[in-house]
Protein backbone atom coordinates (compact mmCIF):
# COMPACT_ATOMS: atom_id res chain seq x y z
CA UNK A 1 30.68 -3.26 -8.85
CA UNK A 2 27.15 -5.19 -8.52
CA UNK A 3 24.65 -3.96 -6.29
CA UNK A 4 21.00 -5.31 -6.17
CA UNK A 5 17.91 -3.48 -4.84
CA UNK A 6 14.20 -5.13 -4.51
CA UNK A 7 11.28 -3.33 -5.74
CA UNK A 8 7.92 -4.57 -7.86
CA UNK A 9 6.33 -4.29 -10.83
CA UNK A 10 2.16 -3.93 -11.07
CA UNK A 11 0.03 -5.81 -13.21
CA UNK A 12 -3.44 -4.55 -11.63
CA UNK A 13 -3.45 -5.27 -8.04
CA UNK A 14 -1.14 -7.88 -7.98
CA UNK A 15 2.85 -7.17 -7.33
CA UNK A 16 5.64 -8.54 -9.10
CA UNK A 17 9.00 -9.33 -8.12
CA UNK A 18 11.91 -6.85 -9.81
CA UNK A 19 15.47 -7.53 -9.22
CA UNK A 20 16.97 -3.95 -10.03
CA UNK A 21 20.46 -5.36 -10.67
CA UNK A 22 23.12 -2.08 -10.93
CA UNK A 23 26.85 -2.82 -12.73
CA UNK A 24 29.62 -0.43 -12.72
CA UNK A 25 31.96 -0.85 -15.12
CA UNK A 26 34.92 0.94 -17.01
CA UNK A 27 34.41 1.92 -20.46
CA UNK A 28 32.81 4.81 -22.28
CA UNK A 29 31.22 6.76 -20.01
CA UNK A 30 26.82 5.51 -20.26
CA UNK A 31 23.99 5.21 -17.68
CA UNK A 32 21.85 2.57 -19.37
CA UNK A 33 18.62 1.27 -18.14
CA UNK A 34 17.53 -2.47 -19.60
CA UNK A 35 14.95 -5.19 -19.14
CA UNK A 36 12.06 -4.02 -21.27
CA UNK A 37 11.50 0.18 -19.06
CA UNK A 38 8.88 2.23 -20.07
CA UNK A 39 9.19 6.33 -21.14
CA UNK A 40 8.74 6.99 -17.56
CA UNK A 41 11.43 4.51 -16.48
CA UNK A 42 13.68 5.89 -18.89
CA UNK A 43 13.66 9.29 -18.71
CA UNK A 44 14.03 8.09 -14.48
CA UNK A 45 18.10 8.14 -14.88
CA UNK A 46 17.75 12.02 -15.40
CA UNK A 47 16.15 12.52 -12.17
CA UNK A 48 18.40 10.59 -10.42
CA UNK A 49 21.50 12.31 -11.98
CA UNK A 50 20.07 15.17 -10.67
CA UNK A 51 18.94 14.22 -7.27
CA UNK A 52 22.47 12.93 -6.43
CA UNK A 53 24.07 16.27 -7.83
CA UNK A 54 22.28 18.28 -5.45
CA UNK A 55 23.61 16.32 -2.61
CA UNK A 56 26.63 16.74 -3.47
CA UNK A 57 27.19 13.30 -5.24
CA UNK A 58 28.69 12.76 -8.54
CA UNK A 59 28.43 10.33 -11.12
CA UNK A 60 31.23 8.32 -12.19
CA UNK A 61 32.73 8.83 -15.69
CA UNK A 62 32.06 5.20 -16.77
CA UNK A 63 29.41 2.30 -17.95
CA UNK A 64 26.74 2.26 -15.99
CA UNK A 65 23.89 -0.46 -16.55
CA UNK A 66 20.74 -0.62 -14.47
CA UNK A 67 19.14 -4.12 -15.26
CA UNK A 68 15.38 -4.86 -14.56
CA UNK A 69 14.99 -8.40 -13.85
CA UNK A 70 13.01 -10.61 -15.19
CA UNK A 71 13.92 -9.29 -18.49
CA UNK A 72 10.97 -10.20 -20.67
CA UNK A 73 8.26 -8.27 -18.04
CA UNK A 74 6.91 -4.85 -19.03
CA UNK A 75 8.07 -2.07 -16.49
CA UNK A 76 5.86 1.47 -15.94
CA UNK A 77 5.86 3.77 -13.81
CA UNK A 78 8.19 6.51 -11.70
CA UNK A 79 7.99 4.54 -8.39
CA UNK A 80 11.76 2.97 -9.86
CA UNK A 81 13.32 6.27 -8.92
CA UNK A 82 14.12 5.79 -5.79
CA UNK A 83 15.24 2.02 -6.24
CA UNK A 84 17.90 3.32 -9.22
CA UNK A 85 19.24 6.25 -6.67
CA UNK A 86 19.47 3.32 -4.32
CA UNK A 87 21.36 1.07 -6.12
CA UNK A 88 24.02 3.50 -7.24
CA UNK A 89 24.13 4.84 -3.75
CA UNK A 90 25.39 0.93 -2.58
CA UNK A 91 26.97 0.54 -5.92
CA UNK A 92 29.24 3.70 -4.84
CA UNK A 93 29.80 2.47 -1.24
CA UNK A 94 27.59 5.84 0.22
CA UNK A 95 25.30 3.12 1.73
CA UNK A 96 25.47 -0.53 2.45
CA UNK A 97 24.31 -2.66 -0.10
CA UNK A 98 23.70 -5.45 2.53
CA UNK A 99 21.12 -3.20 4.71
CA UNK A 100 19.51 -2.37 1.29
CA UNK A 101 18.64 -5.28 0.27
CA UNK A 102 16.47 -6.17 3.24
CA UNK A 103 13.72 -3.69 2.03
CA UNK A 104 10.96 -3.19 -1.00
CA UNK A 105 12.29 0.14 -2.36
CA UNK A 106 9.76 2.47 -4.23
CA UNK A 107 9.72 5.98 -4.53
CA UNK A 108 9.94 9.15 -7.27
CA UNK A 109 12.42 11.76 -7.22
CA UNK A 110 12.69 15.25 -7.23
CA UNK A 111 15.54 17.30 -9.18
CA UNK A 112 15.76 18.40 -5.36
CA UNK A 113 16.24 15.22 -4.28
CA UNK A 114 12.84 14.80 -2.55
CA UNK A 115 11.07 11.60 -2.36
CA UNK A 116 7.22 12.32 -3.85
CA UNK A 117 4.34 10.12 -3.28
CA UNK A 118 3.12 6.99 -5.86
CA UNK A 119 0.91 5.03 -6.56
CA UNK A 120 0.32 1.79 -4.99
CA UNK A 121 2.37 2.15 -1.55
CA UNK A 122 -0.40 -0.79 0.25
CA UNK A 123 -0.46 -3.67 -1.90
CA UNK A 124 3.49 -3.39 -2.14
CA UNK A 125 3.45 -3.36 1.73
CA UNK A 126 1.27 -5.88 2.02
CA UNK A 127 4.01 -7.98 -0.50
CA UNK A 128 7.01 -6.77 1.48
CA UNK A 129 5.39 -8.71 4.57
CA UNK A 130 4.61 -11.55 2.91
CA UNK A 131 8.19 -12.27 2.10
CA UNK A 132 9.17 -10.99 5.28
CA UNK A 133 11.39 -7.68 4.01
CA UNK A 134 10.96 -3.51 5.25
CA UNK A 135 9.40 -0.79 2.93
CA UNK A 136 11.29 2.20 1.96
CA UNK A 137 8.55 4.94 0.83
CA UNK A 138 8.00 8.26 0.60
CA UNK A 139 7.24 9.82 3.58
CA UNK A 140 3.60 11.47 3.34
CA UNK A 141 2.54 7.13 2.66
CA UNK A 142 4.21 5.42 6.13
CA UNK A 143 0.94 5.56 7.88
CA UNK A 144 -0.48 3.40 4.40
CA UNK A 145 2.25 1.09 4.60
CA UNK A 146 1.81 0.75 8.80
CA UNK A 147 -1.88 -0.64 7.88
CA UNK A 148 -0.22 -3.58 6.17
CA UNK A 149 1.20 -4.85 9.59
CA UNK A 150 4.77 -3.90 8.53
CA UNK A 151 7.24 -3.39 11.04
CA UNK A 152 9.72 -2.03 9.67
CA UNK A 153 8.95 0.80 7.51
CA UNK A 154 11.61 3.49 6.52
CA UNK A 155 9.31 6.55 5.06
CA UNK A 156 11.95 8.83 3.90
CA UNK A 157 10.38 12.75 3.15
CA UNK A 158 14.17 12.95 1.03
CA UNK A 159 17.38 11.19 -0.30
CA UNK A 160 19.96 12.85 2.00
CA UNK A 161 17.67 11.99 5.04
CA UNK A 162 17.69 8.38 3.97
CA UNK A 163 21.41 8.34 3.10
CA UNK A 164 21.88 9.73 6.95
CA UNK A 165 19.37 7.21 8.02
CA UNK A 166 21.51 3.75 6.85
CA UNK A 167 24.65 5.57 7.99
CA UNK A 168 23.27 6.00 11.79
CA UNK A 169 23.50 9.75 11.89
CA UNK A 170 19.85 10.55 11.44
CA UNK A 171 16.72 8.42 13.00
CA UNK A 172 13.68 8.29 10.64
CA UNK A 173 10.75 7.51 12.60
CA UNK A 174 8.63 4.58 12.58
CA UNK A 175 5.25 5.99 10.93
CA UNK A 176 1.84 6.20 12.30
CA UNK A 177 -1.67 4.39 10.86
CA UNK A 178 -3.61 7.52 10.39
CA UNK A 179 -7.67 6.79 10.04
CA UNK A 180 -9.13 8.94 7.65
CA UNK A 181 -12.23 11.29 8.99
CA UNK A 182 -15.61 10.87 8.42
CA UNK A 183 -17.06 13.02 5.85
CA UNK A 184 -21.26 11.20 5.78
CA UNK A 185 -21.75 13.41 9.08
CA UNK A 186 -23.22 16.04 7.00
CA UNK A 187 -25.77 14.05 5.19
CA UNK A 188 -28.75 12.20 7.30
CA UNK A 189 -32.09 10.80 6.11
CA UNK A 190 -34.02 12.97 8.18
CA UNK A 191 -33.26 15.32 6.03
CA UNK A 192 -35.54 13.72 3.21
CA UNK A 193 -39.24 14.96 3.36
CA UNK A 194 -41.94 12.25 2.50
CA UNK A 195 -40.95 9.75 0.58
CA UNK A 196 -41.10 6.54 3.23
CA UNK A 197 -41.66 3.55 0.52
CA UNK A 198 -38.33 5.01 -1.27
CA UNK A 199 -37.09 5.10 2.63
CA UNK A 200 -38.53 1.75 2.96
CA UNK A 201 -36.74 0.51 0.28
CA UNK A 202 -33.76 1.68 0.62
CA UNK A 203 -33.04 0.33 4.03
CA UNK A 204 -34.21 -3.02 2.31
CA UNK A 205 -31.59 -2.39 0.02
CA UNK A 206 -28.83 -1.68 2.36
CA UNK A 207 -29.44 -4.83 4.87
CA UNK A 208 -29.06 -7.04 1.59
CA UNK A 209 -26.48 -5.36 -0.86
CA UNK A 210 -29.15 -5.50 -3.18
CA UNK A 211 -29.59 -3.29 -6.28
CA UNK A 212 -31.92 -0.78 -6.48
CA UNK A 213 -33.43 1.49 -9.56
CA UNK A 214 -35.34 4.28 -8.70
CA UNK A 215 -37.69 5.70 -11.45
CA UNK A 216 -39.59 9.30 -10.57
CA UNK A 217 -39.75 12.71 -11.73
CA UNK A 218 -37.33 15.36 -11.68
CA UNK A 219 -36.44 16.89 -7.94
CA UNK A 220 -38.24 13.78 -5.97
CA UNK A 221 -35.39 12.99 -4.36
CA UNK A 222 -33.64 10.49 -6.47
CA UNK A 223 -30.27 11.18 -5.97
CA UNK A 224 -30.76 13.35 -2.12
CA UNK A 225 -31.89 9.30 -1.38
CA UNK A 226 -28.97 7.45 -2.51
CA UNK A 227 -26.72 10.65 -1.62
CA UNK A 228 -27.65 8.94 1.96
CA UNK A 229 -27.10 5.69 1.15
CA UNK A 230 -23.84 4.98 2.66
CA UNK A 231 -25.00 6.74 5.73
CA UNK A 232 -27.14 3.57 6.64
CA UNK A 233 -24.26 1.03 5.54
CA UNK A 234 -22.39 -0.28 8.41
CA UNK A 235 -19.13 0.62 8.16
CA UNK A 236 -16.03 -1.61 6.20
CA UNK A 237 -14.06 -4.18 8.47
CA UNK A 238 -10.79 -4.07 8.97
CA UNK A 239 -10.40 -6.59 5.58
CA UNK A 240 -12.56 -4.87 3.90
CA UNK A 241 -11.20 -1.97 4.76
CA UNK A 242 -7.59 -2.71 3.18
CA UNK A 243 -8.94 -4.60 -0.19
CA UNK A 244 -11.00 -1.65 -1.04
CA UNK A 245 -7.96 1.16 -0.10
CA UNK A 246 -5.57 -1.09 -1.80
CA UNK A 247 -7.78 -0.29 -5.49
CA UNK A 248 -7.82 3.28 -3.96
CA UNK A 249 -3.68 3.33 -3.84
CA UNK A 250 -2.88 1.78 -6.93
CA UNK A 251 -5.49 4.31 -8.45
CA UNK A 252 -3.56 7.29 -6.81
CA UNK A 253 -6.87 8.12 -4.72
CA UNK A 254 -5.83 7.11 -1.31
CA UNK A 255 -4.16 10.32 0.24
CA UNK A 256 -1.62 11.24 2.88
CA UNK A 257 -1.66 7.31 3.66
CA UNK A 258 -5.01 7.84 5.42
CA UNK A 259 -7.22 4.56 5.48
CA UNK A 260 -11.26 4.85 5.11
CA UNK A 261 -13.73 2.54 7.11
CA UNK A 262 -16.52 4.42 5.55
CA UNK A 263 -18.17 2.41 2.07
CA UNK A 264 -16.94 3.87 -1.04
CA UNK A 265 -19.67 6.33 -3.09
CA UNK A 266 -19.07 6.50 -6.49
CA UNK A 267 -21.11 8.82 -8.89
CA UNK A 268 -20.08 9.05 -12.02
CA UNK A 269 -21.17 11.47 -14.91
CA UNK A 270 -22.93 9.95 -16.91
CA UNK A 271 -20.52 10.80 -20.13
CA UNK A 272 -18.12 8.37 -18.57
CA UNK A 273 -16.47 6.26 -21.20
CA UNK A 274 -16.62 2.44 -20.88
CA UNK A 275 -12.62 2.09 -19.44
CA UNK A 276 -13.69 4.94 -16.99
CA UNK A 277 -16.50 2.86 -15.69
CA UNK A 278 -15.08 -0.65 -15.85
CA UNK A 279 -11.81 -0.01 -15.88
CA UNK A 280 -9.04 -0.38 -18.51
CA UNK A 281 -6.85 1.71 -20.57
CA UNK A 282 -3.45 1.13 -21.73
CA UNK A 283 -2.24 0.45 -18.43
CA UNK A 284 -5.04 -1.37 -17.25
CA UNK A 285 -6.46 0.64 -14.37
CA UNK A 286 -9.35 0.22 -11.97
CA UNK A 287 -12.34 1.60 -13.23
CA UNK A 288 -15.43 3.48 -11.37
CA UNK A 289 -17.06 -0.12 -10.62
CA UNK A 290 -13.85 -1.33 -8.70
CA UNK A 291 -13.22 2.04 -6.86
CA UNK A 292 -17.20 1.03 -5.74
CA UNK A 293 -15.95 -2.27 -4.27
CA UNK A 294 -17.68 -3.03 -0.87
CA UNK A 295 -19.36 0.03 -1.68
CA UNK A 296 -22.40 1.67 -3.35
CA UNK A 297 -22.15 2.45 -7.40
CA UNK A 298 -25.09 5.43 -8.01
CA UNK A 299 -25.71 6.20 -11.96
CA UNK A 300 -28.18 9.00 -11.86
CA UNK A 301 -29.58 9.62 -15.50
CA UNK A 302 -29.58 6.16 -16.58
CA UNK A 303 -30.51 5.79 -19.40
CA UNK A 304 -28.40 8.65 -20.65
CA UNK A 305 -24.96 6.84 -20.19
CA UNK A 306 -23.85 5.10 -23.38
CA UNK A 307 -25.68 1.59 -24.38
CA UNK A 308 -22.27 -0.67 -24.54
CA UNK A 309 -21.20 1.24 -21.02
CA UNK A 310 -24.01 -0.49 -19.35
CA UNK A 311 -24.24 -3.23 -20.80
CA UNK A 312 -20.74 -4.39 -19.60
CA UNK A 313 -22.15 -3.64 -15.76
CA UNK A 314 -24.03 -7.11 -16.70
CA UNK A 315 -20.99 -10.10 -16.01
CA UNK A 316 -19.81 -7.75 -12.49
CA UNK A 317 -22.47 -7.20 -11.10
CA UNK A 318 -23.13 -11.62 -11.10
CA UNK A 319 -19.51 -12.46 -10.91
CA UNK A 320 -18.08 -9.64 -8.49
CA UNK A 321 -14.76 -8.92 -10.77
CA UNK A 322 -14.16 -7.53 -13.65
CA UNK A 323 -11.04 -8.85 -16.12
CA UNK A 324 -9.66 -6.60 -18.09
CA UNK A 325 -7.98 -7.98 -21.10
CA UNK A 326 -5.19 -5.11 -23.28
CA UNK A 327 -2.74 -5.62 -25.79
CA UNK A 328 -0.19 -4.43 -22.76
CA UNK A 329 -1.66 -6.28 -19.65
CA UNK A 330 -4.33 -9.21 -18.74
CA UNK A 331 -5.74 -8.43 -15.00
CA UNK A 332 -8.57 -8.96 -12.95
CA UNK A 333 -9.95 -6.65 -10.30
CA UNK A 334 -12.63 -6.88 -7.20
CA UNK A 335 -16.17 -5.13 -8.09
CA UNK A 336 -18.15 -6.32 -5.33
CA UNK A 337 -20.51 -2.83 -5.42
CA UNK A 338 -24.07 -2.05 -4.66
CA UNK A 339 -25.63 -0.84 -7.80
CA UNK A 340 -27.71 2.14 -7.52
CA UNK A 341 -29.78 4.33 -10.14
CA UNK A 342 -32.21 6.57 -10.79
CA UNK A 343 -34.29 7.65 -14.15
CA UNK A 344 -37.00 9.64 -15.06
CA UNK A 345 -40.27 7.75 -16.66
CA UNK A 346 -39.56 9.77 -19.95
CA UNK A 347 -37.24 12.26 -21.47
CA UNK A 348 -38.92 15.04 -20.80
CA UNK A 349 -39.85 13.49 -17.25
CA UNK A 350 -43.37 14.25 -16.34
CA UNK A 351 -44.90 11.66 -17.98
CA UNK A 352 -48.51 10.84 -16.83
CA UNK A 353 -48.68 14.79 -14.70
CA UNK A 354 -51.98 16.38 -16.22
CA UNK A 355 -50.48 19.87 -18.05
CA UNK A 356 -46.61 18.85 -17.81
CA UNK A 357 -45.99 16.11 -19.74
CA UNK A 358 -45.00 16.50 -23.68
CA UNK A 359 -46.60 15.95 -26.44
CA UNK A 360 -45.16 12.96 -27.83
CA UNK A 361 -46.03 10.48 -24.61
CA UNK A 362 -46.14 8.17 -24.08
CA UNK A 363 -44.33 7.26 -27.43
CA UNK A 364 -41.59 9.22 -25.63
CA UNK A 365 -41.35 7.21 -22.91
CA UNK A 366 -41.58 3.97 -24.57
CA UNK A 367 -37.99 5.14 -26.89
CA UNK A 368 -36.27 6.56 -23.61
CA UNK A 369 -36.99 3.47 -21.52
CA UNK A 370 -36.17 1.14 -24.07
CA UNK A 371 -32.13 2.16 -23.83
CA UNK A 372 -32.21 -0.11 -20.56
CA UNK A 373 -31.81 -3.42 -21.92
CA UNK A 374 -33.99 -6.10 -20.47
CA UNK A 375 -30.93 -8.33 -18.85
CA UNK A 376 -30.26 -5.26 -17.21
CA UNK A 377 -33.59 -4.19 -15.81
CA UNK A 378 -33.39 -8.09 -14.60
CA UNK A 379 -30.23 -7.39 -12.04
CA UNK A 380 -32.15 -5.29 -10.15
CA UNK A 381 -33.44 -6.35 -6.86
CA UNK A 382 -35.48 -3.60 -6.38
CA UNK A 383 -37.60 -1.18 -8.65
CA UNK A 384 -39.97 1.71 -7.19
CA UNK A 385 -41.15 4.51 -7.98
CA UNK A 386 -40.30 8.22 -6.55
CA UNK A 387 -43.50 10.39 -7.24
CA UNK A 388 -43.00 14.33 -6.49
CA UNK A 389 -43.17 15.21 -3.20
CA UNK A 390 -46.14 16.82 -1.68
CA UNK A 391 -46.38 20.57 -0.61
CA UNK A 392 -47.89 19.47 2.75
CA UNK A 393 -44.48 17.18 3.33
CA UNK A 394 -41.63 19.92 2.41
CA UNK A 395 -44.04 22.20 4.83
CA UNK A 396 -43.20 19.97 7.62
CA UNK A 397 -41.19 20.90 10.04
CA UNK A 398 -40.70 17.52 12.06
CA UNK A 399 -37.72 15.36 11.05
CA UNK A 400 -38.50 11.60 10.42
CA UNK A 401 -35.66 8.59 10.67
CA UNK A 402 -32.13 9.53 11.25
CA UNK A 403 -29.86 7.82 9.53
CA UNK A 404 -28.24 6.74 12.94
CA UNK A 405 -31.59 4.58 14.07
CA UNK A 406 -32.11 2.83 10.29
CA UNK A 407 -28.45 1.55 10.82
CA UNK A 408 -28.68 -0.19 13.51
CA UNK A 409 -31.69 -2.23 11.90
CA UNK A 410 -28.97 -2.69 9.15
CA UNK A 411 -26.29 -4.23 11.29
CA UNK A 412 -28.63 -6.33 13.16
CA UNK A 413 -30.25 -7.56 9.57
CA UNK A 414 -26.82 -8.02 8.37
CA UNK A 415 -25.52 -9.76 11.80
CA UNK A 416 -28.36 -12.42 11.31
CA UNK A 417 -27.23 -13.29 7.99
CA UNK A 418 -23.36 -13.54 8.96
CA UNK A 419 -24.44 -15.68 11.91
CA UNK A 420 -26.57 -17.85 9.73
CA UNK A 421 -24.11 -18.52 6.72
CA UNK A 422 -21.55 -19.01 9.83
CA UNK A 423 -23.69 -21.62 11.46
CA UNK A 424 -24.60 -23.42 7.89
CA UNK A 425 -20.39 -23.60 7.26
CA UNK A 426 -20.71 -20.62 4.48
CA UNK A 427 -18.18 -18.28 6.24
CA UNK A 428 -17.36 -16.75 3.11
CA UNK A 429 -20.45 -15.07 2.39
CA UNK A 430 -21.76 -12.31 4.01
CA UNK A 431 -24.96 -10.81 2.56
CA UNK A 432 -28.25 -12.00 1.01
CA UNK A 433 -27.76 -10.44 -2.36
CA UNK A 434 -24.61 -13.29 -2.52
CA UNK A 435 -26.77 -16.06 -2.47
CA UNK A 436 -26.97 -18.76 -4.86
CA UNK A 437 -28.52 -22.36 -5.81
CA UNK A 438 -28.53 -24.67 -2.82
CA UNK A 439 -27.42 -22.24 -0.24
CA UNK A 440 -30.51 -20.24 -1.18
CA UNK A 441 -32.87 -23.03 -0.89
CA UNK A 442 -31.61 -24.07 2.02
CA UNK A 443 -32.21 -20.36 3.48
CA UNK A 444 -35.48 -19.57 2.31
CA UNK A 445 -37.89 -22.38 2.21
CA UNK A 446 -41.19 -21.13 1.47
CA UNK A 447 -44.96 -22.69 3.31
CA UNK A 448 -47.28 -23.17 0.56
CA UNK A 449 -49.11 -20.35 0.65
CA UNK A 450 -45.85 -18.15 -0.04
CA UNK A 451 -44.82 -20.69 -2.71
CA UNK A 452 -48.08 -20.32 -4.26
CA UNK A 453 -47.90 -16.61 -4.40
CA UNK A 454 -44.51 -16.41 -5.51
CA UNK A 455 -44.97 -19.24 -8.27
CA UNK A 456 -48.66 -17.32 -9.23
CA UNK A 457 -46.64 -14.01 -9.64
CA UNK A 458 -43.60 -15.18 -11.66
CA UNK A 459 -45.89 -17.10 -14.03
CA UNK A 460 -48.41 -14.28 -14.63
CA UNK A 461 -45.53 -11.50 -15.22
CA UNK A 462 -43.34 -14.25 -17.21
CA UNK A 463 -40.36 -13.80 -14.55
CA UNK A 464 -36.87 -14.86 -15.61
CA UNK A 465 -34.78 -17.53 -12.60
CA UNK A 466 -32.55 -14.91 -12.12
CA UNK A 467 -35.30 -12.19 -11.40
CA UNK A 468 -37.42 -15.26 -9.14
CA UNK A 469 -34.31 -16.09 -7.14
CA UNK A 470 -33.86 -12.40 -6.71
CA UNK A 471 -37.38 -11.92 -5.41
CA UNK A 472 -36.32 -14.69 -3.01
CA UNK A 473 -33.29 -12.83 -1.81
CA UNK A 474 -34.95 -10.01 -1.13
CA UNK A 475 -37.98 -11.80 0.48
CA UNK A 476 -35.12 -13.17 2.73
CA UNK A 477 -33.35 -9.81 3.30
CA UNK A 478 -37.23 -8.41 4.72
CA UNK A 479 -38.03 -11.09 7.05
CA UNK A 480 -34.01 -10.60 8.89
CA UNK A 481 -35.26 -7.28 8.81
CA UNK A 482 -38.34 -8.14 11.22
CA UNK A 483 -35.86 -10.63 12.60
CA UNK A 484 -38.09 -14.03 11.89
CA UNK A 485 -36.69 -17.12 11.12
CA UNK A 486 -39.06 -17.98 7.97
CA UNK A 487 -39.76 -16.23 4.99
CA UNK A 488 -43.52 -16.15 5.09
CA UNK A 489 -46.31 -15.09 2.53
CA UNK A 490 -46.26 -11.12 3.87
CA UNK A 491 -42.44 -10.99 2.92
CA UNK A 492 -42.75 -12.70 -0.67
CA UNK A 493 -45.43 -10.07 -1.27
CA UNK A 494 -43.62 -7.10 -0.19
CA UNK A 495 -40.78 -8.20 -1.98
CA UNK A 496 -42.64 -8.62 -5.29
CA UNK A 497 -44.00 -5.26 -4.77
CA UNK A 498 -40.28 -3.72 -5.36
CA UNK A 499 -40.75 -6.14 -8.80
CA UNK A 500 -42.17 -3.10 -10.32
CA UNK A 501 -43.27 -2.72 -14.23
CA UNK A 502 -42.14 1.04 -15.68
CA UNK A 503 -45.10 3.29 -17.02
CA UNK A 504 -45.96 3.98 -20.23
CA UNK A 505 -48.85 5.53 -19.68
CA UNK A 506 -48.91 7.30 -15.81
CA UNK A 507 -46.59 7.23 -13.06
């Protein structure tokens, strides 16, 4: 008997065909698994054996080989359960092998015989519609697989259902997209006392996608700021939406099939290893910068994560992807995020407060700022300071901004720069902060007096390109802001007033 069954293989984001080939065959009794399986894969044929048993189906007493075509391709993971269980189901006549092969098959088993959630249920919907087949998934990921624009999905909660289901005794329903709920509605800027040039800057920050570093004292506000950060982002579209959940799934992060609109927030400790934050391991996964994508990346502490960790932010933060390269896979993943961070001015962080700073500035603050490498300190669009907020401010009991009324500035700033790179035949780009040679000329051509400030500035403080086109960008970014067509002298110098030199000396 030969049955076949469809199902994938993952090498980062992208799906690959698997045949799952099943032969029954007389001989001394074996269940065999081939075609280069994993530990995971082959321990799989136990869980099956036992999934059938407790429905009542038994194992013939002969050879049974489970091929994973193409041979020479690394398989991982559990999600070949279900496809095995399949294919001796049709091998065995129980279902037909015809209706089976019109669907992507993934799925882990129970002993039970219950079909539990994996990883990765979207992109392999998203591939089962390209080459026009049905999903079979477990049940509590339909709704993921619905956002893919399948039609025919059969989200099965167990294998006797599913067995019921092909014969025509049992109806599985077609699942529902489910929308995951807001969870920003608790945070607001209002809530932030003072602080209206970090305010300032941060809605600067948001109509661009530029990056931002933060540098103030301990309990200014550093991270309560960028805590509110995605609450002035306007929200994901419906693309966006599904590249950023489809990291999400094959990271095992998107639950109960629920799809986000909100931007991603990432905040990682800053004892994260370098495959945490960029992604890697033995299996190649998606690091903190790619769960960030379309999103905002916040590193509080600086320059207390590891020196090699942030240097490797360098290449994604220019390029927008990161590749990772293992012995056991070679993939490349989106890391299109908004880099955020925040720092003290020293170690001790008081540096330059009369009675509270210690003894060793500002030597101290010279050694502690020096683990930010200058290539680094160059990607950022934006650097202010966040000095302590004043008694008189906390005191107050009137609310500035909400985080509501900034956003609409957003979307309108960000609406005049999608209409712009529309009308100049640059469809594909959608913020300032993506701009580059030509297109950015072409965008922000300077009169002379803002050319002559600009140039003045860059040659006294000895300005790199990258950190003069960057001032550009961000002059750009401040006059769609005020919505005006030029970028005039005012805008270049409130954008190089964000170009801002750390103290050594006072804050």
């Amino acid at each position: 008997m030969l049955a076949h069954v469809n199902t994938i293989a993952f090498n980062g984001l992208n799906t690959l065909d698997v045949d799952l080939q099943l032969q029954i065959t007389s001989g001394l009794p074996a269940f065999n698994i081939v075609g280069l399986p994993d530990k995971t894969i082959a321990e799989s044929k136990e869980r099956v054996r036992a999934a059938l048993n407790t429905i009542g189906i038994e194992l013939p007493a002969k050879r049974i080989i489970i091929n994973l075509a193409p041979a020479d391709l690394l398989k991982e993971g559990s999600h070949f359960d279900l496809p095995i269980a399949l294919a001796l189901l049709a091998g065995l006549g129980v279902v037909s092998a015809e209706d089976v092969n019109n669907y992507v098959v993934i799925g882990e088993l129970g002993l039970d015989g219950l079909i539990m959630p994996v990883n990765g249920v979207l992109p392999v919907a998203i591939h089962a519609n390209r080459i026009n087949k049905g999903l079979i998934c477990p049940e509590p990921q339909g709704s993921e697989a619905v956002w893919a624009g399948l039609k025919d999905v059969i989200a099965a909660p167990d294998l006797l259902s599913l067995i019921n289901h092909f014969k025509g005794t049992q109806q599985l329903p077609m699942p529902v997209a489910k929308q995951k709920k807001s969870k920003i509605s608790d945070l607001d800027m209002a809530d932030v006392k003072g602080q209206e040039t970090a305010k300032r800057a941060l809605e600067i920050a948001a109509a661009g996608a530029h990056n931002m570093l933060m540098v103030g004292t301990p309990g200014a506000g550093k991270s309560m700021l960028a805590a509110r950060m995605i609450t002035i982002l306007p929200p994901l579209t419906t693309e966006e939406a599904l590249e950023t959940c489809m990291i999400h799934s094959v990271a095992g992060e998107l639950k109960d099939g629920e799809i986000s609109f909100e931007r991603p927030y990432r905040d990682p400790h800053h004892s994260a290893s370098t495959p945490a934050l960029i992604g890697g391991g033995r299996k190649g996964i998606p690091g903190e910068i790619s769960l960030a994508h379309n999103g905002v990346l916040f590193l509080d502490e600086l320059p207390e994560f590891n020196r090699s960790t942030l240097e490797a932010l360098r290449q994604p933060i220019e390029t927008g992807y990161v590749t990772i390269s293992r012995v056991h896979c070679h993939t490349q993943y989106p890391a299109n995020f908004q880099l955020i961070a925040a720092m003290n001015p020293c170690r001790c962080g008081y540096l330059g407060m009369d009675g509270q700073e210690c003894s060793r500035a500002p030597k101290c603050a010279e050694e502690y700022q020096s683990k930010i490498s200058g290539p680094l300190m160059d990607r950022f669009d934006i650097h202010i300071q966040v000095p302590p907020v004043s008694p008189w401010d906390i005191a107050e009991t009137a609310k500035g901004e909400s985080s509501a009324t900034i956003r609409e500035r957003v979307i309108a700033a960000r609406k005049i720069q999608q209409d712009r790179f529309n009308r100049l035949g640059y469809p594909h780009l959608h913020t300032n902060s993506q701009l580059k040679g030509d297109v950015l000329e072409e965008v922000t051509v300077l009169d002379e007096d803002a050319k002559k400030l600009l140039v003045g500035f860059a040659d006294k403080m000895k300005m790199s390109a990258r950190a003069y086109h960057r001032t550009l960008k961000l002059a750009r970014t401040i006059a769609d802001l005020q919505n005006e067509k030029n970028v005039s002298k005012k805008h270049i110098a409130e954008a190089l007033s964000y170009r801002y030199v750390m103290p050594t000396k006072q804050v």
